[in-house]
C-alpha atoms as a PDB file:
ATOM      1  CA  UNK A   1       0.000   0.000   0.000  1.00  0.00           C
ATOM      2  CA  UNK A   2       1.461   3.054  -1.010  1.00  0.00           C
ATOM      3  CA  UNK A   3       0.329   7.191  -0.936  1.00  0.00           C
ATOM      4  CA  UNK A   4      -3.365   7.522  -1.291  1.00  0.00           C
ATOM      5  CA  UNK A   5      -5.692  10.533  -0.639  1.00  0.00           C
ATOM      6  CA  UNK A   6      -8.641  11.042   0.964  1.00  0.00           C
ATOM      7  CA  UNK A   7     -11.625  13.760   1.033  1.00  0.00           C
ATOM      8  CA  UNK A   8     -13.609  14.465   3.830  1.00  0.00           C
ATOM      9  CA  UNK A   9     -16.878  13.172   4.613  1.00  0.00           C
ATOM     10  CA  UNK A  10     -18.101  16.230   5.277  1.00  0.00           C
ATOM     11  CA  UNK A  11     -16.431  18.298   2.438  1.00  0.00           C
ATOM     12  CA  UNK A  12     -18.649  21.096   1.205  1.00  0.00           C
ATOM     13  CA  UNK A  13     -17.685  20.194  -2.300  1.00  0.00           C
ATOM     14  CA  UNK A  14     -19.523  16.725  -2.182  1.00  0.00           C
ATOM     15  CA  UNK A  15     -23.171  16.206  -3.323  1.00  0.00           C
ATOM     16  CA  UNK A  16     -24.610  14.296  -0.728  1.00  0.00           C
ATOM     17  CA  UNK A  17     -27.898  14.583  -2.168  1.00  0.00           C
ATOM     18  CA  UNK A  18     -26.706  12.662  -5.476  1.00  0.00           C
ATOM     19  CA  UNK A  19     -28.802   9.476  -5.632  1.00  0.00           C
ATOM     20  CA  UNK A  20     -26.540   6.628  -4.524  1.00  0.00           C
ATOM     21  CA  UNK A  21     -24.230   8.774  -2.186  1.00  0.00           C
ATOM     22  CA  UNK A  22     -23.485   6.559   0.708  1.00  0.00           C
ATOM     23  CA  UNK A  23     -22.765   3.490  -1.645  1.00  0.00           C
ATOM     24  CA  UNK A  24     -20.301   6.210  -4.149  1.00  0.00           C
ATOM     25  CA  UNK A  25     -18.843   7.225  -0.733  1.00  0.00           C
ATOM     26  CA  UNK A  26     -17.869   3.682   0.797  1.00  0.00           C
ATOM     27  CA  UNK A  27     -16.312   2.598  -2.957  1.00  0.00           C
ATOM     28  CA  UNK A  28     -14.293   5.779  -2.768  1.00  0.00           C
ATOM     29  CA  UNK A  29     -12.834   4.799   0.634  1.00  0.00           C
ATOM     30  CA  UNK A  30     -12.025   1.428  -1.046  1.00  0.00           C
ATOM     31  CA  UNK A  31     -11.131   2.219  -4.561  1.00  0.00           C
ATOM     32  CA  UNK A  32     -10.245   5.519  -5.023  1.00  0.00           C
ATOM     33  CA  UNK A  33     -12.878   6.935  -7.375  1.00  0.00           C
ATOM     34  CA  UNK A  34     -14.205  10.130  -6.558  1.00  0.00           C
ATOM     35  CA  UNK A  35     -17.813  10.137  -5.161  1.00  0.00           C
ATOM     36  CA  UNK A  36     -20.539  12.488  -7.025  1.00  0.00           C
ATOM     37  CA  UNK A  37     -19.027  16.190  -6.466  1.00  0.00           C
ATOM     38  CA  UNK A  38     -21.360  19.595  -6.590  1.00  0.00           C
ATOM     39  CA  UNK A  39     -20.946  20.920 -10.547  1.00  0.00           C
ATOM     40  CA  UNK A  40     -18.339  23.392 -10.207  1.00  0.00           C
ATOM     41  CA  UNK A  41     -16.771  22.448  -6.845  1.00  0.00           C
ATOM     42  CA  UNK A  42     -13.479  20.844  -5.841  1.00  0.00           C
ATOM     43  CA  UNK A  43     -12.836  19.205  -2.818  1.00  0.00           C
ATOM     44  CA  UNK A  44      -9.951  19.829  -0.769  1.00  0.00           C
ATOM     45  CA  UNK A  45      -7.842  16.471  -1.132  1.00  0.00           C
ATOM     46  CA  UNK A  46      -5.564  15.009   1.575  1.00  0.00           C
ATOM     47  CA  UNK A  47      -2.547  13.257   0.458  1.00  0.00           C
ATOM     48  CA  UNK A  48      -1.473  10.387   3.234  1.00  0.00           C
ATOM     49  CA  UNK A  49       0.832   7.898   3.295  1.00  0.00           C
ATOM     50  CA  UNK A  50       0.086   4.489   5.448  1.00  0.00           C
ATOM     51  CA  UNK A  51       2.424   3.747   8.257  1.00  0.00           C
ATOM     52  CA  UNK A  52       5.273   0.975   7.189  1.00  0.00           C
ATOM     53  CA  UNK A  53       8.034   1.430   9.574  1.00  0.00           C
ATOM     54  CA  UNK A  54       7.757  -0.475  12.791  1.00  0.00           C
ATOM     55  CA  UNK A  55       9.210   1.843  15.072  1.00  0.00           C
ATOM     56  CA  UNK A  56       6.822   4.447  14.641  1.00  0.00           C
ATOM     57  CA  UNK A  57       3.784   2.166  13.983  1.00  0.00           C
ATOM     58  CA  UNK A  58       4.722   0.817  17.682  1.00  0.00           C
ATOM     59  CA  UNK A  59       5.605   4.361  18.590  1.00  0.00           C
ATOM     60  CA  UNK A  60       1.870   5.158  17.276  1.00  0.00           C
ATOM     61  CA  UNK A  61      -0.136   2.290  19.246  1.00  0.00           C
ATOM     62  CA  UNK A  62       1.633   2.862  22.173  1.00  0.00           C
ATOM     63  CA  UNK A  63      -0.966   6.027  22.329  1.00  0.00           C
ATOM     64  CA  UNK A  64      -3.583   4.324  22.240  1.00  0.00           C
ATOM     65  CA  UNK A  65      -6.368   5.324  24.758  1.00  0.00           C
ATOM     66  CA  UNK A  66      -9.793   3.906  25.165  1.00  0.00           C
ATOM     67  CA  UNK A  67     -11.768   4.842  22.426  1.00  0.00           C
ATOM     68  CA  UNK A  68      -8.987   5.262  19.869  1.00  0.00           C
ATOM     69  CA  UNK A  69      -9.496   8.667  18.892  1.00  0.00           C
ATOM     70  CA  UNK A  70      -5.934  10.046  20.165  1.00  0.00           C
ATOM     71  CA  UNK A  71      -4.407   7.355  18.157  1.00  0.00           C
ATOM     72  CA  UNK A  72      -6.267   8.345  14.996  1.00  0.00           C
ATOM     73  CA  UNK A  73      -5.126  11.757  15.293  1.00  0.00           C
ATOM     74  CA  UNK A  74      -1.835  10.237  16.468  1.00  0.00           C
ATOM     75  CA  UNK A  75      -1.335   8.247  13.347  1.00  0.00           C
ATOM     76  CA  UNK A  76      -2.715  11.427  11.003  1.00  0.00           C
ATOM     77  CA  UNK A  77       0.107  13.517  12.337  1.00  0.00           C
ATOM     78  CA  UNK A  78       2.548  11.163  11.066  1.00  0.00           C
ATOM     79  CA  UNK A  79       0.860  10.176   7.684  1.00  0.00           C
ATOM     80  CA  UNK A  80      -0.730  13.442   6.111  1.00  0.00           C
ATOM     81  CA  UNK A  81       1.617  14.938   3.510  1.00  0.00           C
ATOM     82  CA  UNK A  82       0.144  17.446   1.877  1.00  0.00           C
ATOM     83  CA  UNK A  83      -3.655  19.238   1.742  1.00  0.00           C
ATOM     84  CA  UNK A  84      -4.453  20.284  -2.146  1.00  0.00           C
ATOM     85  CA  UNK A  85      -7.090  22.660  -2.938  1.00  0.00           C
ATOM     86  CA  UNK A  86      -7.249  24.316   0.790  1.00  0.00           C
ATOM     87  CA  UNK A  87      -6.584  28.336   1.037  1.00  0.00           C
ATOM     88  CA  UNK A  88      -5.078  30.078   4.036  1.00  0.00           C
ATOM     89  CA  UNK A  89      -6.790  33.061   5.559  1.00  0.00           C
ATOM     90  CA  UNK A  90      -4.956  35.608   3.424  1.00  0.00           C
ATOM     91  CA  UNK A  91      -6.403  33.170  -0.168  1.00  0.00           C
ATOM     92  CA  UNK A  92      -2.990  31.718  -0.573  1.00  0.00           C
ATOM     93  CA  UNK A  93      -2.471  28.037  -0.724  1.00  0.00           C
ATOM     94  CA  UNK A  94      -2.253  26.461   2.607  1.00  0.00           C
ATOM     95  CA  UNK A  95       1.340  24.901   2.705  1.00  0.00           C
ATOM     96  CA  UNK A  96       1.421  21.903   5.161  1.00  0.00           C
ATOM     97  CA  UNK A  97       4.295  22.235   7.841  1.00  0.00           C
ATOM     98  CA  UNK A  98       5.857  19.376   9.517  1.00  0.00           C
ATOM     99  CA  UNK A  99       8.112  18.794  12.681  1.00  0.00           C
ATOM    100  CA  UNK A 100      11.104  16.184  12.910  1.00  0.00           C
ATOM    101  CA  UNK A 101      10.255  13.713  15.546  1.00  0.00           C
ATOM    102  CA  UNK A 102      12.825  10.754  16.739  1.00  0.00           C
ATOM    103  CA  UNK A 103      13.576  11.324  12.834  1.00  0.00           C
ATOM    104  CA  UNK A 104      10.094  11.117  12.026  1.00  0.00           C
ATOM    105  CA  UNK A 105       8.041  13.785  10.087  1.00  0.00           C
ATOM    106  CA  UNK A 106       4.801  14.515  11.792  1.00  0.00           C
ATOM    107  CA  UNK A 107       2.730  17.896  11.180  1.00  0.00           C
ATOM    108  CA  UNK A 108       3.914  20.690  13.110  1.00  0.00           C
ATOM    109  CA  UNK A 109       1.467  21.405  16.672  1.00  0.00           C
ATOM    110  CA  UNK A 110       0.201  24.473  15.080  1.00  0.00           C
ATOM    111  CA  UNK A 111      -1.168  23.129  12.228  1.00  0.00           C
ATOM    112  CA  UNK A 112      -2.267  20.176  13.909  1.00  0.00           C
ATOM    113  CA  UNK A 113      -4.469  22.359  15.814  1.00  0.00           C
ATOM    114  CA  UNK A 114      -5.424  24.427  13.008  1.00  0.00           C
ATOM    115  CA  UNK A 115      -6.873  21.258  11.312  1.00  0.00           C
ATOM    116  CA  UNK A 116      -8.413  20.150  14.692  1.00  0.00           C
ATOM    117  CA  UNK A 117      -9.107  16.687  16.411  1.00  0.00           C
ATOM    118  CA  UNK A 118     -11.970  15.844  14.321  1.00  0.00           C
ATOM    119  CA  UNK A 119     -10.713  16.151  10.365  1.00  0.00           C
ATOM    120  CA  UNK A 120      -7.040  14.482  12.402  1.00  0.00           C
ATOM    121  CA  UNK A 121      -9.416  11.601  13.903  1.00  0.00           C
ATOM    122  CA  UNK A 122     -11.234  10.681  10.454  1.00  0.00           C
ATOM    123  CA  UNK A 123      -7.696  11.158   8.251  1.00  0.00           C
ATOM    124  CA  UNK A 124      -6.174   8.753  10.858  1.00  0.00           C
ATOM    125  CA  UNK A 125      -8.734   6.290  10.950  1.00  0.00           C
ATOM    126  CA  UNK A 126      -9.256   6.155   7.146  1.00  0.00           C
ATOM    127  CA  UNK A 127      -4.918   5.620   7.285  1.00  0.00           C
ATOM    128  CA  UNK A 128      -5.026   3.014  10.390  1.00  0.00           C
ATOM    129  CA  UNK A 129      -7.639   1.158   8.475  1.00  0.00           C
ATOM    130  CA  UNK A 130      -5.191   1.155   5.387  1.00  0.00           C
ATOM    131  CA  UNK A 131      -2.029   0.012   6.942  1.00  0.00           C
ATOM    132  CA  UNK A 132       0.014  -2.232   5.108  1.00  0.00           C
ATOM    133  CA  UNK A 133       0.378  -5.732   6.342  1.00  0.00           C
ATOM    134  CA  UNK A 134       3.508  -6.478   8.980  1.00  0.00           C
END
């Protein structure tokens, strides 16, 4: 399993609406293929890459708390890339920034924050769910 990328669930730029959505939505998470869009919009697109070094993946589920959610958002800060089609307050493209962490690249705190707990728990839990086999 290599990079893949992933849209929201809630991204504006999706037509929920479209007849079929939930079915277009769950091939997407398997396949790839974009889901029905709005005419005219773009989604902003995450670009991940799965955990395959064992250090950090054990580095990762050593974070683990009950319900999972800090390790999502763990394992997001470690994985996301890149963010395509996503403008910064001023209209600029938003330019991902990452820290260096036991020689790991993880996205910095601020950003982190900026993207918040719940688009870091649903990137990390599409990326846990697409980790490559030990």
């Amino acid at each position: 399993m290599g990079p893949f990328t992933h849209i929201l669930s809630k991204d504006p730029a999706l037509d929920t609406e479209a007849e079929g959505f939930a079915d277009a939505y769950s091939r997407f998470l398997e396949t790839g293929v974009l889901p029905p869009l709005k005419p005219g919009e773009e989604p902003t697109v995450f670009n991940l890459t799965p955990v395959t070094d064992a250090e950090l993946d054990a580095e990762i589920r050593g974070k683990l708390d009950s319900i999972g959610q800090r390790w999502a958002v763990e394992t997001a800060s470690y994985c996301l890339t890149s963010i395509d089609n996503l403008r910064d307050g001023e209209g600029n493209e938003f330019k991902l920034q990452h820290d260096t962490i036991n020689g790991f690249k993880k996205v910095c705190r601020d950003h982190r924050n900026l993207l918040g707990r719940e688009i870091l728990n649903e990137l990390g839990t599409i990326c846990i769910n697409k980790s490559s086999p030990s």
